[in-house]
PDB file of N, CA and C in Angstrom:
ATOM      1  N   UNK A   1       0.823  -1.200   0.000  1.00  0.00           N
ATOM      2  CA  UNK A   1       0.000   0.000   0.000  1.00  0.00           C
ATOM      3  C   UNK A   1       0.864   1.260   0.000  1.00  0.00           C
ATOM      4  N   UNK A   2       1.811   1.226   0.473  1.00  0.00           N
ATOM      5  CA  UNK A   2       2.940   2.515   0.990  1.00  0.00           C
ATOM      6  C   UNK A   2       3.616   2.729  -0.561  1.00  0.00           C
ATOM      7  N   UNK A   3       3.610   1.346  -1.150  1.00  0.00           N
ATOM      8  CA  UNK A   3       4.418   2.156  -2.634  1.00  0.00           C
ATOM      9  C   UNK A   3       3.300   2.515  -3.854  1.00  0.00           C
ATOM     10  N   UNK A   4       2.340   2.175  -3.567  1.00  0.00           N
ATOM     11  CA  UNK A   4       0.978   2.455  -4.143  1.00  0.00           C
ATOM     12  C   UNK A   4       0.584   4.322  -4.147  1.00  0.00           C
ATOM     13  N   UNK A   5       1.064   4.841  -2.583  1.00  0.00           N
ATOM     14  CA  UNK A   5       0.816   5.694  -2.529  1.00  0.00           C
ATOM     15  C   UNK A   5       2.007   6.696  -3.161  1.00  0.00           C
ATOM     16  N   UNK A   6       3.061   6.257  -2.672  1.00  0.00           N
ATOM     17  CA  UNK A   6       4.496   6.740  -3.377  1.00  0.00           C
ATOM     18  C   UNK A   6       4.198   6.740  -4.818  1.00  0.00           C
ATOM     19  N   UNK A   7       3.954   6.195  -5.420  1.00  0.00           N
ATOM     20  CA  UNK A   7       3.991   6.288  -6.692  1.00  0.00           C
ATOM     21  C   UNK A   7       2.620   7.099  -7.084  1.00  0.00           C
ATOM     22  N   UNK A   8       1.728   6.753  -6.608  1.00  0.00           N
ATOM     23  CA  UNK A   8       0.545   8.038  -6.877  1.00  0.00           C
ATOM     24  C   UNK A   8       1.381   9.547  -6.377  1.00  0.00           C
ATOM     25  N   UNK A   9       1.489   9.901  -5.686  1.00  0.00           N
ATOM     26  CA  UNK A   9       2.214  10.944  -5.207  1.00  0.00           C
ATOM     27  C   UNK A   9       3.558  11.096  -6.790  1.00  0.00           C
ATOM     28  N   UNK A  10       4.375  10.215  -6.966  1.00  0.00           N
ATOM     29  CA  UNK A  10       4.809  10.559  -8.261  1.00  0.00           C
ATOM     30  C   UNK A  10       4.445  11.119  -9.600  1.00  0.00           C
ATOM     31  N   UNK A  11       3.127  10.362  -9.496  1.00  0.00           N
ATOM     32  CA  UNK A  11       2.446  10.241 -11.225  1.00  0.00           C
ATOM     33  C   UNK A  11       1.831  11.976 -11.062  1.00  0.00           C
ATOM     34  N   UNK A  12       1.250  12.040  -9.833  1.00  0.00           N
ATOM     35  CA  UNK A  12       1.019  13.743  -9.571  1.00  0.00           C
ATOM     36  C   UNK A  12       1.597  14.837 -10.059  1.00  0.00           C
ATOM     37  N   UNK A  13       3.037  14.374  -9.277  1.00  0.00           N
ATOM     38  CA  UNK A  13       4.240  15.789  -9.658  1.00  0.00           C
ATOM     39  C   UNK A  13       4.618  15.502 -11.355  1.00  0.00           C
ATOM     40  N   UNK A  14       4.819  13.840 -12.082  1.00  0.00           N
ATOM     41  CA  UNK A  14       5.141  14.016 -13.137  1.00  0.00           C
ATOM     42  C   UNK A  14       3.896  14.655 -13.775  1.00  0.00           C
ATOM     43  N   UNK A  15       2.992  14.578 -13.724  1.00  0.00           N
ATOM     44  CA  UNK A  15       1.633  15.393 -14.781  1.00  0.00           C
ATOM     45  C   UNK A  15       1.487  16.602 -14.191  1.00  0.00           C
ATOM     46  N   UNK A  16       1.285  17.478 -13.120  1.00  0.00           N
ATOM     47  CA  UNK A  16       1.780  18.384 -12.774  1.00  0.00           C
ATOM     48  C   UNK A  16       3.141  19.135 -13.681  1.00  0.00           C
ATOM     49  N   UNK A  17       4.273  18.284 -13.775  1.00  0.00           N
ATOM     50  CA  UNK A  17       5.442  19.015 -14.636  1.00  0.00           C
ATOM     51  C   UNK A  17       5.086  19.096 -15.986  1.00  0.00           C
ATOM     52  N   UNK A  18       4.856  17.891 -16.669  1.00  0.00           N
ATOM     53  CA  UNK A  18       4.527  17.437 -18.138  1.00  0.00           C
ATOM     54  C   UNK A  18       3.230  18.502 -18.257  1.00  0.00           C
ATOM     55  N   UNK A  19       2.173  18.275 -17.290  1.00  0.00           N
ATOM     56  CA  UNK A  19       0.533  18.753 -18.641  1.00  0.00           C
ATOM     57  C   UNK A  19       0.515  20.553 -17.982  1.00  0.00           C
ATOM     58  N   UNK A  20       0.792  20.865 -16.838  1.00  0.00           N
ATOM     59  CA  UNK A  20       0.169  22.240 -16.134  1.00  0.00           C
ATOM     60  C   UNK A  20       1.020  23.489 -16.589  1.00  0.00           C
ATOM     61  N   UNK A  21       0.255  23.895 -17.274  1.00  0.00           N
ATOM     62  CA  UNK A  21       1.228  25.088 -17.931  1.00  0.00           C
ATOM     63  C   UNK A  21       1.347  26.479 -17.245  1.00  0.00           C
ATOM     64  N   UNK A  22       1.593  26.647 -15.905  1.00  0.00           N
ATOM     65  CA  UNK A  22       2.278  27.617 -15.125  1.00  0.00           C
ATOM     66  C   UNK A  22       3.049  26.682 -13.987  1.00  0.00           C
ATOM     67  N   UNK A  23       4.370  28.011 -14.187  1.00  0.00           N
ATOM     68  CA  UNK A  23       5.629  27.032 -14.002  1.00  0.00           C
ATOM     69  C   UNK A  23       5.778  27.765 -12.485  1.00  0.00           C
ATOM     70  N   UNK A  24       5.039  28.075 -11.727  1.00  0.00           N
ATOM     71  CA  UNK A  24       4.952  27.851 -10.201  1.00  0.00           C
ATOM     72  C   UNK A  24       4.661  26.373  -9.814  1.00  0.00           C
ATOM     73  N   UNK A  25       3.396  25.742 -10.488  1.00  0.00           N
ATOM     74  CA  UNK A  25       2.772  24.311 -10.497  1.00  0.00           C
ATOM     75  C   UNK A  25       3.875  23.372 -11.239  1.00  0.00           C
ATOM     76  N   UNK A  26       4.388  23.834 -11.848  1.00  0.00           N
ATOM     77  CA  UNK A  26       5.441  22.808 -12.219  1.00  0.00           C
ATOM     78  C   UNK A  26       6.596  22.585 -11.419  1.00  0.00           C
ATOM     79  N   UNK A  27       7.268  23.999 -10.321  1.00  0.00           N
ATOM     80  CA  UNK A  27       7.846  23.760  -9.213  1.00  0.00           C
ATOM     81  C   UNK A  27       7.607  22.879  -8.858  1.00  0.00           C
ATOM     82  N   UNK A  28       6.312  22.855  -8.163  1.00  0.00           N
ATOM     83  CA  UNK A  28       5.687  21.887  -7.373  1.00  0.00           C
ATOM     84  C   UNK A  28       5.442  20.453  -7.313  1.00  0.00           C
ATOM     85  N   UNK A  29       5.498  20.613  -8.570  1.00  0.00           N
ATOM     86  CA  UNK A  29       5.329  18.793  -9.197  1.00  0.00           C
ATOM     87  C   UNK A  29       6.577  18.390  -8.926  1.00  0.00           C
ATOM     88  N   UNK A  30       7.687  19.259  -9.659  1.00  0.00           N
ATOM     89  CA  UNK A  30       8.972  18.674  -9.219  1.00  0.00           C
ATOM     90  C   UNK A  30       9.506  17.937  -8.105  1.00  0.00           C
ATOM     91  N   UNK A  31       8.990  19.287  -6.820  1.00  0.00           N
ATOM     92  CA  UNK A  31       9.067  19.192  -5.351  1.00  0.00           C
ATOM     93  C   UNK A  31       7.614  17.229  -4.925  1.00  0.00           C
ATOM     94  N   UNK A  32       7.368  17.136  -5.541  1.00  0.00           N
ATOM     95  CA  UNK A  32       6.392  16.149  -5.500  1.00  0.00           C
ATOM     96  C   UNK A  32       7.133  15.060  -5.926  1.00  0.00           C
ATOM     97  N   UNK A  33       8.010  15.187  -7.069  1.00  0.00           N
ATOM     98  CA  UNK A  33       8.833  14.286  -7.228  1.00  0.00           C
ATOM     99  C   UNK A  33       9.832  13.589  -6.678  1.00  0.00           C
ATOM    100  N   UNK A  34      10.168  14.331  -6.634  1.00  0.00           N
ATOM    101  CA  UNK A  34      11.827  14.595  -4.985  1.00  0.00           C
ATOM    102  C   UNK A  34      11.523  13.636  -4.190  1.00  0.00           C
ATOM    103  N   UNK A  35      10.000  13.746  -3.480  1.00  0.00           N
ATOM    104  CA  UNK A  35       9.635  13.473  -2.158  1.00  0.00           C
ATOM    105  C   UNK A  35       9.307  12.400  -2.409  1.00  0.00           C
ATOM    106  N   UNK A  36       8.771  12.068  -3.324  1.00  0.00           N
ATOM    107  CA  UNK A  36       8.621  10.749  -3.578  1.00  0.00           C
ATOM    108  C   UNK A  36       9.429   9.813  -3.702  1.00  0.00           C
ATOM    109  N   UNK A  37      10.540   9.935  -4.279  1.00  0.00           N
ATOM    110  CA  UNK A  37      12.049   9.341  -4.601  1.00  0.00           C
ATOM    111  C   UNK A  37      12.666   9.241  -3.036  1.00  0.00           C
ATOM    112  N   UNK A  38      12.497  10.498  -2.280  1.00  0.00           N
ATOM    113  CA  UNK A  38      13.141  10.220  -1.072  1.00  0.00           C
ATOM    114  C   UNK A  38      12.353   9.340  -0.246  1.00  0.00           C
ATOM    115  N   UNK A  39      10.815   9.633  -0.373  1.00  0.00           N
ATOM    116  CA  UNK A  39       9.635   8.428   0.629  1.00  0.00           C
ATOM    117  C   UNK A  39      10.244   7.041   0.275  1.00  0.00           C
ATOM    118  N   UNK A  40      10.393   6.734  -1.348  1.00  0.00           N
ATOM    119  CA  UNK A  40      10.534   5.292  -1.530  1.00  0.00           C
ATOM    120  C   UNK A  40      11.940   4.933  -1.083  1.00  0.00           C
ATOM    121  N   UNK A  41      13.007   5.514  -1.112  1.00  0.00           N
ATOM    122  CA  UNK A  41      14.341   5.013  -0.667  1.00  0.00           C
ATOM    123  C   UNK A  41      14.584   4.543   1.117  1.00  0.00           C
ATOM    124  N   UNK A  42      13.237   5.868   1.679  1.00  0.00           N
ATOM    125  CA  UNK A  42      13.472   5.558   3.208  1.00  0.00           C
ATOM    126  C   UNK A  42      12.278   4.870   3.192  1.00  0.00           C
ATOM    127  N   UNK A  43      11.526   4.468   2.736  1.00  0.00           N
ATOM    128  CA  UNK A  43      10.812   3.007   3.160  1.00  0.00           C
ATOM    129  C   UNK A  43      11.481   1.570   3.002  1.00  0.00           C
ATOM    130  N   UNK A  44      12.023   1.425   1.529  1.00  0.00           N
ATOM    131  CA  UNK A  44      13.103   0.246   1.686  1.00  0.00           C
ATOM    132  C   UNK A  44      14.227   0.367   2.339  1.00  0.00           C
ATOM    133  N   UNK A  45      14.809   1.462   3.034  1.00  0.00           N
ATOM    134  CA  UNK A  45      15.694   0.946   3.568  1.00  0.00           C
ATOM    135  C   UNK A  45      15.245   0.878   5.305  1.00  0.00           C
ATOM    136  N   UNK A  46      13.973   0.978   5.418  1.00  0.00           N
ATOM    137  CA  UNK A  46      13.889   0.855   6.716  1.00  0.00           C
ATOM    138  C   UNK A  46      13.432  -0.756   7.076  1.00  0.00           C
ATOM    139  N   UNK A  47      13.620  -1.344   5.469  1.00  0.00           N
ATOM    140  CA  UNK A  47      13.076  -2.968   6.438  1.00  0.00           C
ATOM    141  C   UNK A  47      14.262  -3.596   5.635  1.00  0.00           C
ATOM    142  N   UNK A  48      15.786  -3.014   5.808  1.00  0.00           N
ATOM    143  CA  UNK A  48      16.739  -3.713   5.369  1.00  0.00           C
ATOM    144  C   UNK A  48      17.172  -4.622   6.863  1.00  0.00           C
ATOM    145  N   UNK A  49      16.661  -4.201   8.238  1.00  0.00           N
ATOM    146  CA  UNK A  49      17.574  -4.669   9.358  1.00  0.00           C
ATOM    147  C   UNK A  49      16.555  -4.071  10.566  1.00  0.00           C
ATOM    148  N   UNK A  50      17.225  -4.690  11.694  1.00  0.00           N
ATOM    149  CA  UNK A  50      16.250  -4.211  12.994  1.00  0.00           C
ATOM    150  C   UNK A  50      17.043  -3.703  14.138  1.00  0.00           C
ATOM    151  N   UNK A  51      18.253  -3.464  13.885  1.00  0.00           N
ATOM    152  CA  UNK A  51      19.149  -3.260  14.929  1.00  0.00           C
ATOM    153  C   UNK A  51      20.272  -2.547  14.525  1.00  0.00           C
ATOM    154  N   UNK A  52      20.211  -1.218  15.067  1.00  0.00           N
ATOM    155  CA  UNK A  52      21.203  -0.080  14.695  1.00  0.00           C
ATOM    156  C   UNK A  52      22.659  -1.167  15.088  1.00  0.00           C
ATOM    157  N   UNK A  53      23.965  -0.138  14.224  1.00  0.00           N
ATOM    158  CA  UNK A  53      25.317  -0.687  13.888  1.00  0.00           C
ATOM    159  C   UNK A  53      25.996  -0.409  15.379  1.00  0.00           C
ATOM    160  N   UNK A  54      25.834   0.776  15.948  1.00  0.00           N
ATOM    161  CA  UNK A  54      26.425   1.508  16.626  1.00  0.00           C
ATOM    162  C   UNK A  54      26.148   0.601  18.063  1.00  0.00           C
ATOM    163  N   UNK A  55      25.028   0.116  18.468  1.00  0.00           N
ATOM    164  CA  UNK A  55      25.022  -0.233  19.974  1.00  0.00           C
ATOM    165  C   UNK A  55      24.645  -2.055  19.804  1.00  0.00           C
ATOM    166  N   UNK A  56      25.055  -2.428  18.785  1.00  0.00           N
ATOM    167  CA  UNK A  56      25.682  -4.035  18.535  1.00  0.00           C
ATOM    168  C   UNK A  56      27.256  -4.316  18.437  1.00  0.00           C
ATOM    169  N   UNK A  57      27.302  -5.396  18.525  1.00  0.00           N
ATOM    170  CA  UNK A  57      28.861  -5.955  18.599  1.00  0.00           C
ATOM    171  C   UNK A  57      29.239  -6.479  16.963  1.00  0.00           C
ATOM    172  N   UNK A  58      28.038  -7.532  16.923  1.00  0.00           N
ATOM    173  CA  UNK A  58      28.442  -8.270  15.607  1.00  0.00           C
ATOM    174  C   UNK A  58      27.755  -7.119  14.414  1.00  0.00           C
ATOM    175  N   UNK A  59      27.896  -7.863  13.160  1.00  0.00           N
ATOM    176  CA  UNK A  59      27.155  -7.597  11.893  1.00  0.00           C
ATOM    177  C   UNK A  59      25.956  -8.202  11.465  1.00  0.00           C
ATOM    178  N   UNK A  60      25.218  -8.779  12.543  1.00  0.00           N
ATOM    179  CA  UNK A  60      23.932  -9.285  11.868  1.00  0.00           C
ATOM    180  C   UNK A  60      22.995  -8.407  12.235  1.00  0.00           C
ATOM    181  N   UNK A  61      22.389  -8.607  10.921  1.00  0.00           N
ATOM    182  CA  UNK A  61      20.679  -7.945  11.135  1.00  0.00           C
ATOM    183  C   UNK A  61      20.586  -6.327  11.643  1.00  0.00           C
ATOM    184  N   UNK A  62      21.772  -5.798  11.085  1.00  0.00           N
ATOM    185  CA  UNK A  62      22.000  -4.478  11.422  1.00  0.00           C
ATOM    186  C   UNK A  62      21.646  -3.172  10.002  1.00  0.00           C
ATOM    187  N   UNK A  63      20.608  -2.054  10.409  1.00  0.00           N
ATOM    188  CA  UNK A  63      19.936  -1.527   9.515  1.00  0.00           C
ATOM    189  C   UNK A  63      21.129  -0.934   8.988  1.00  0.00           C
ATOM    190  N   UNK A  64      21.535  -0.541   7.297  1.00  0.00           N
ATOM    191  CA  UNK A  64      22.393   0.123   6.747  1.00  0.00           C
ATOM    192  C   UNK A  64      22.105   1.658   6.789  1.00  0.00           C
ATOM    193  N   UNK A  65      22.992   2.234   7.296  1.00  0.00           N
ATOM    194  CA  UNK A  65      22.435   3.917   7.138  1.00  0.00           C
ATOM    195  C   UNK A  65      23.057   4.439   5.881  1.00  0.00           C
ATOM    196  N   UNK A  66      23.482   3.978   4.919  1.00  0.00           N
ATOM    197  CA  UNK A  66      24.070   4.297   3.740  1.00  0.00           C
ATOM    198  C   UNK A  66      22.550   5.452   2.960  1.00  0.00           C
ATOM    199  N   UNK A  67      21.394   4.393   2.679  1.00  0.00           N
ATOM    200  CA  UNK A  67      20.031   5.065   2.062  1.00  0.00           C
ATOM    201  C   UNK A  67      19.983   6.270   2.668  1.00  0.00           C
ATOM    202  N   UNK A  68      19.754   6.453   4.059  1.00  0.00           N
ATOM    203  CA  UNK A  68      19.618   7.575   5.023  1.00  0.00           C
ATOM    204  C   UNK A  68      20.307   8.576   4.503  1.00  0.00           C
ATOM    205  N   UNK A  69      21.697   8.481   4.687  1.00  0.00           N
ATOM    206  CA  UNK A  69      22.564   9.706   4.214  1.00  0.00           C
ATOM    207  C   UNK A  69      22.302  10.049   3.193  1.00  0.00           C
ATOM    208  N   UNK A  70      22.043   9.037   2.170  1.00  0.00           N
ATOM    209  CA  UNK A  70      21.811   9.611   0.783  1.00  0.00           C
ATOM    210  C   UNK A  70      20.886  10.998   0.350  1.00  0.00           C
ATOM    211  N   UNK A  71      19.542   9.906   1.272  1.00  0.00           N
ATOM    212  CA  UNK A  71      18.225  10.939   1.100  1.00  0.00           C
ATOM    213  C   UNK A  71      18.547  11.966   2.032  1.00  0.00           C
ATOM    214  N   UNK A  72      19.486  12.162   2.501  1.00  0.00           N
ATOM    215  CA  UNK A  72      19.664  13.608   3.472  1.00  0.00           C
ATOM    216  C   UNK A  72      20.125  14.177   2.179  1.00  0.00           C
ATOM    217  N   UNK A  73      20.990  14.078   1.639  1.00  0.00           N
ATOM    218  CA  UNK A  73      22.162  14.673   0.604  1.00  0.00           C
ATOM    219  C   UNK A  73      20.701  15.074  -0.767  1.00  0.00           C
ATOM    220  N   UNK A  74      19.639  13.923  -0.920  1.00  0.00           N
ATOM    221  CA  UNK A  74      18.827  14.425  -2.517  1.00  0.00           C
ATOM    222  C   UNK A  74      17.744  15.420  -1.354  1.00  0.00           C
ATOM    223  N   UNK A  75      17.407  15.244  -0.080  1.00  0.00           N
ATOM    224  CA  UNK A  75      16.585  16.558   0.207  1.00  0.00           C
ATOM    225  C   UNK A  75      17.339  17.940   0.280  1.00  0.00           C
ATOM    226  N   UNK A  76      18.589  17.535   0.704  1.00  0.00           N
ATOM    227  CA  UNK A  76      19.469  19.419   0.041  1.00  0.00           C
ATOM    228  C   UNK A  76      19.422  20.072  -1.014  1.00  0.00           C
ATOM    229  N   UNK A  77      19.809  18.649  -2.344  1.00  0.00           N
ATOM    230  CA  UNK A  77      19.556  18.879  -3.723  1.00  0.00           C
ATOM    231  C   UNK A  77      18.551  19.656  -3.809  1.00  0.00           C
ATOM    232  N   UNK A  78      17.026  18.730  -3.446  1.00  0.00           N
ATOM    233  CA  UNK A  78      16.181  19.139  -3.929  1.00  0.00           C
ATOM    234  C   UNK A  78      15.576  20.612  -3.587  1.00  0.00           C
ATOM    235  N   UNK A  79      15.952  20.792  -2.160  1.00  0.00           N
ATOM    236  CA  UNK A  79      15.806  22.263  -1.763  1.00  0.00           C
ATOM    237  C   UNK A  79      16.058  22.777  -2.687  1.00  0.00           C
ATOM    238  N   UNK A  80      17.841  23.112  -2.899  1.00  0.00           N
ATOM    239  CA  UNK A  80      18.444  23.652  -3.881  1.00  0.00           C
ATOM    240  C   UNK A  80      18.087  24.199  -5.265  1.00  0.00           C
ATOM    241  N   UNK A  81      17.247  22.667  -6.273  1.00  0.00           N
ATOM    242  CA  UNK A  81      16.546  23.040  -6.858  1.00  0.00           C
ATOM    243  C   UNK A  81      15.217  23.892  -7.099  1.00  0.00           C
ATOM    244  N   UNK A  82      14.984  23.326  -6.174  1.00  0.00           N
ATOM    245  CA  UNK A  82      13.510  24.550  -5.866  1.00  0.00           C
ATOM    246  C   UNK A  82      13.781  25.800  -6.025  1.00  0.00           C
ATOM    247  N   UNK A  83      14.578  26.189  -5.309  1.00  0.00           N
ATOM    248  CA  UNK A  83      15.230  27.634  -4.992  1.00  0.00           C
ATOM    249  C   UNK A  83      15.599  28.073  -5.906  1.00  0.00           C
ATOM    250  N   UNK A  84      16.781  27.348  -6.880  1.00  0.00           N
ATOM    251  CA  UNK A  84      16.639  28.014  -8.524  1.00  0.00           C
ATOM    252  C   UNK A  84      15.627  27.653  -9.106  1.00  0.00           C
ATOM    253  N   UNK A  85      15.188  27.294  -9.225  1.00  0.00           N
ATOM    254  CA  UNK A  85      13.826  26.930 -10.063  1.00  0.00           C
ATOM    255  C   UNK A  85      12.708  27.942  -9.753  1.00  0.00           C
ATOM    256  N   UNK A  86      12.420  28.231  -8.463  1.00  0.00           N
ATOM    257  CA  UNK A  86      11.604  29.736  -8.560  1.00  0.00           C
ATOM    258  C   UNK A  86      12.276  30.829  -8.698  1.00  0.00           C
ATOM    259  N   UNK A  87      13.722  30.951  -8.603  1.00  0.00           N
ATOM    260  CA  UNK A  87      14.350  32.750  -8.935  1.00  0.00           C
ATOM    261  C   UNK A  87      14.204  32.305 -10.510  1.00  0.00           C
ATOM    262  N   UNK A  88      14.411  31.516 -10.750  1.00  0.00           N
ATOM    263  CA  UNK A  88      14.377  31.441 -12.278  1.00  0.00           C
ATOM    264  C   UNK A  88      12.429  31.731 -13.132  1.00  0.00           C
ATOM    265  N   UNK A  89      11.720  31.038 -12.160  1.00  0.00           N
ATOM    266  CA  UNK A  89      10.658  31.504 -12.334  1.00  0.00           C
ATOM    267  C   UNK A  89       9.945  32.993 -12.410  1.00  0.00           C
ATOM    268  N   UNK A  90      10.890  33.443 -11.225  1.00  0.00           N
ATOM    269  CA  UNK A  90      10.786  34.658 -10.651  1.00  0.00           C
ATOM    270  C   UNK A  90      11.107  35.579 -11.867  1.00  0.00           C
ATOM    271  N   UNK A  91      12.489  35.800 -12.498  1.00  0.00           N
ATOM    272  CA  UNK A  91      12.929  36.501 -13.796  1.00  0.00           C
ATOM    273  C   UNK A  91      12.110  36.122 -14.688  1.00  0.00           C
ATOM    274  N   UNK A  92      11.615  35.118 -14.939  1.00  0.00           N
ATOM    275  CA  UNK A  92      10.238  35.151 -15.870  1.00  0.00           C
ATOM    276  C   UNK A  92       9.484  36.236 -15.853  1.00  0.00           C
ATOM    277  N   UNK A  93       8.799  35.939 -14.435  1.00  0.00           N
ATOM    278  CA  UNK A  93       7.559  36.763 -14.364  1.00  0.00           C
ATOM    279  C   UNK A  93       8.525  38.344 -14.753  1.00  0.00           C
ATOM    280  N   UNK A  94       9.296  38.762 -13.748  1.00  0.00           N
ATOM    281  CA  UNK A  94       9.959  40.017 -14.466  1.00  0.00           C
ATOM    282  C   UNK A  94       9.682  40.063 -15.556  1.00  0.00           C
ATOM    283  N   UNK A  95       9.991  39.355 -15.952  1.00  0.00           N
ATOM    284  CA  UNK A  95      10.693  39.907 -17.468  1.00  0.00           C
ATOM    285  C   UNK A  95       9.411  39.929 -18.867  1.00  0.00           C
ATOM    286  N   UNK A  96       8.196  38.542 -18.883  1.00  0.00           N
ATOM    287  CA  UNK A  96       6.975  38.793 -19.118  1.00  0.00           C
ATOM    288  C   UNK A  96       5.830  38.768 -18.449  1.00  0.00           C
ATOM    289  N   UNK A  97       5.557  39.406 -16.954  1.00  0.00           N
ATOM    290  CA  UNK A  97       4.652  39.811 -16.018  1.00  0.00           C
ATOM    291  C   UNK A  97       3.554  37.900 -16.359  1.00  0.00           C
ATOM    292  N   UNK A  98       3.919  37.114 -16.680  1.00  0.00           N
ATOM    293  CA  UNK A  98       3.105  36.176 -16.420  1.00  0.00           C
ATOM    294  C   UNK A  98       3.463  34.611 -16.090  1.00  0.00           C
ATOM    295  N   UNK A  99       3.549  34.028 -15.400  1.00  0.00           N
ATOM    296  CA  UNK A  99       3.879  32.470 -15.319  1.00  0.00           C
ATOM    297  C   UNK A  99       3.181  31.651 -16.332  1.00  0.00           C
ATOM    298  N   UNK A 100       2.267  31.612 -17.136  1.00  0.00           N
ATOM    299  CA  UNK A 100       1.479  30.606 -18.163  1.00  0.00           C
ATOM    300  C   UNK A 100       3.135  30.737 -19.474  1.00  0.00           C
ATOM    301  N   UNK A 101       2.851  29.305 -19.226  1.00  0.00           N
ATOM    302  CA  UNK A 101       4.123  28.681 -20.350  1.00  0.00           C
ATOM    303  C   UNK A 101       3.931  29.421 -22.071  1.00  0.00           C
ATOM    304  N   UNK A 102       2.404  28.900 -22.171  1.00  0.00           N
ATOM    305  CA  UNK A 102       1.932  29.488 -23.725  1.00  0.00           C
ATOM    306  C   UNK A 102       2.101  31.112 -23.552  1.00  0.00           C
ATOM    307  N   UNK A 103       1.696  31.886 -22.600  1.00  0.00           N
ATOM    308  CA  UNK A 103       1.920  33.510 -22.944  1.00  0.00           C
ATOM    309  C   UNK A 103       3.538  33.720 -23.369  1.00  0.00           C
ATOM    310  N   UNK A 104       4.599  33.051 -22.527  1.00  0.00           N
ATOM    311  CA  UNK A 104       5.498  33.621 -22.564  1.00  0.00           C
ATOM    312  C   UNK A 104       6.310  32.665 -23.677  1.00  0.00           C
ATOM    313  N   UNK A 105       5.501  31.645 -24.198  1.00  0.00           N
ATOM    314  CA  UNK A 105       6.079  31.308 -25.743  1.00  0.00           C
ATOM    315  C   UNK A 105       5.324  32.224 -26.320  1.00  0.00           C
ATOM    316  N   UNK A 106       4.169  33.015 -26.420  1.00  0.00           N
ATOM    317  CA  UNK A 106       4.129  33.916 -27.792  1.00  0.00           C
ATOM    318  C   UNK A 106       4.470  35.098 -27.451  1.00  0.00           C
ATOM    319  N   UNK A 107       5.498  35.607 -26.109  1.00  0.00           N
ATOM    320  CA  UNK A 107       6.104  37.150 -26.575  1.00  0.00           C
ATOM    321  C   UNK A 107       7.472  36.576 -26.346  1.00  0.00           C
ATOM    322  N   UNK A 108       7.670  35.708 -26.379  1.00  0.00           N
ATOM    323  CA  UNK A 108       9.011  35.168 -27.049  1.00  0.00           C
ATOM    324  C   UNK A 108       9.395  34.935 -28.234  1.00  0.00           C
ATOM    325  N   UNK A 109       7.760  34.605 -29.057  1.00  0.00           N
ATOM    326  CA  UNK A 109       8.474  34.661 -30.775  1.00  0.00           C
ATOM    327  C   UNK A 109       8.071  36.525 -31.268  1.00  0.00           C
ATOM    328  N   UNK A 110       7.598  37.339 -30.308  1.00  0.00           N
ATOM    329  CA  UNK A 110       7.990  38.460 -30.862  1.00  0.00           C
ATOM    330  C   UNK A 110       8.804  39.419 -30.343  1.00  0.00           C
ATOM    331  N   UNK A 111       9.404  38.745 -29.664  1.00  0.00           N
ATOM    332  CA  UNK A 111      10.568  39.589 -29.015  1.00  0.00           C
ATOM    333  C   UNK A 111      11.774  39.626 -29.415  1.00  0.00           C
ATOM    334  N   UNK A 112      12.323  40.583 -30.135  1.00  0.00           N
ATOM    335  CA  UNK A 112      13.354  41.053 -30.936  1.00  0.00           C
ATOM    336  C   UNK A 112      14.644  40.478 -30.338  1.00  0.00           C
ATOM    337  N   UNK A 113      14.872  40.253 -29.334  1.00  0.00           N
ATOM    338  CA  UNK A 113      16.231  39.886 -27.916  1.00  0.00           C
ATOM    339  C   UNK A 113      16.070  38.168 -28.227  1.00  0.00           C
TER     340      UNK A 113
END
């Protein structure tokens, strides 16, 4: 059920990016994406093991924190992206006062620059 929902939560942000033509909502889908990628990595790796490394002796049955770090490292990314992804949005709107994808393809084919 948990990757059922993960992946609904995916198919969201990808049609969100692909069909919604203002690129605030396409942020968003992105940010929908991310989270999803990070939900599914920390759900499988939370039934790799049952017993942290640190307060055992041996190597059995001990959870890997390798996934963990990772998804720490793609939720920075993904911040990151966000953050350019709306200043970049942002100089849009500057520059043709509108976020809709189609307006600012047609004063882009008449804009001399």
């Amino acid at each position: 059920m948990n990757e059922v929902l993960i992946l609904l939560l995916f198919m969201i942000g990808l049609w969100l990016l692909i069909m919604d033509p203002h690129v605030i909502r396409k942020v968003i889908g992105l940010g929908f994406m991310n989270n999803a990628v990070v939900l599914l990595f920390v759900l499988r790796g939370a039934t790799a093991g049952t017993t942290i490394a640190i307060l055992t002796t041996g190597t059995e049955n001990i959870v890997d924190p390798l996934p963990q770090a990772l998804m720490l490292t793609a939720i920075v990314i993904g911040v990151c992206i966000t953050a350019l992804a709306l200043s970049l949005s942002y100089n849009l709107y500057l520059r043709y006062g509108t976020f809709e994808i189609d307006e600012i393809r047609s004063r882009t084919e008449h804009d001399p620059e």
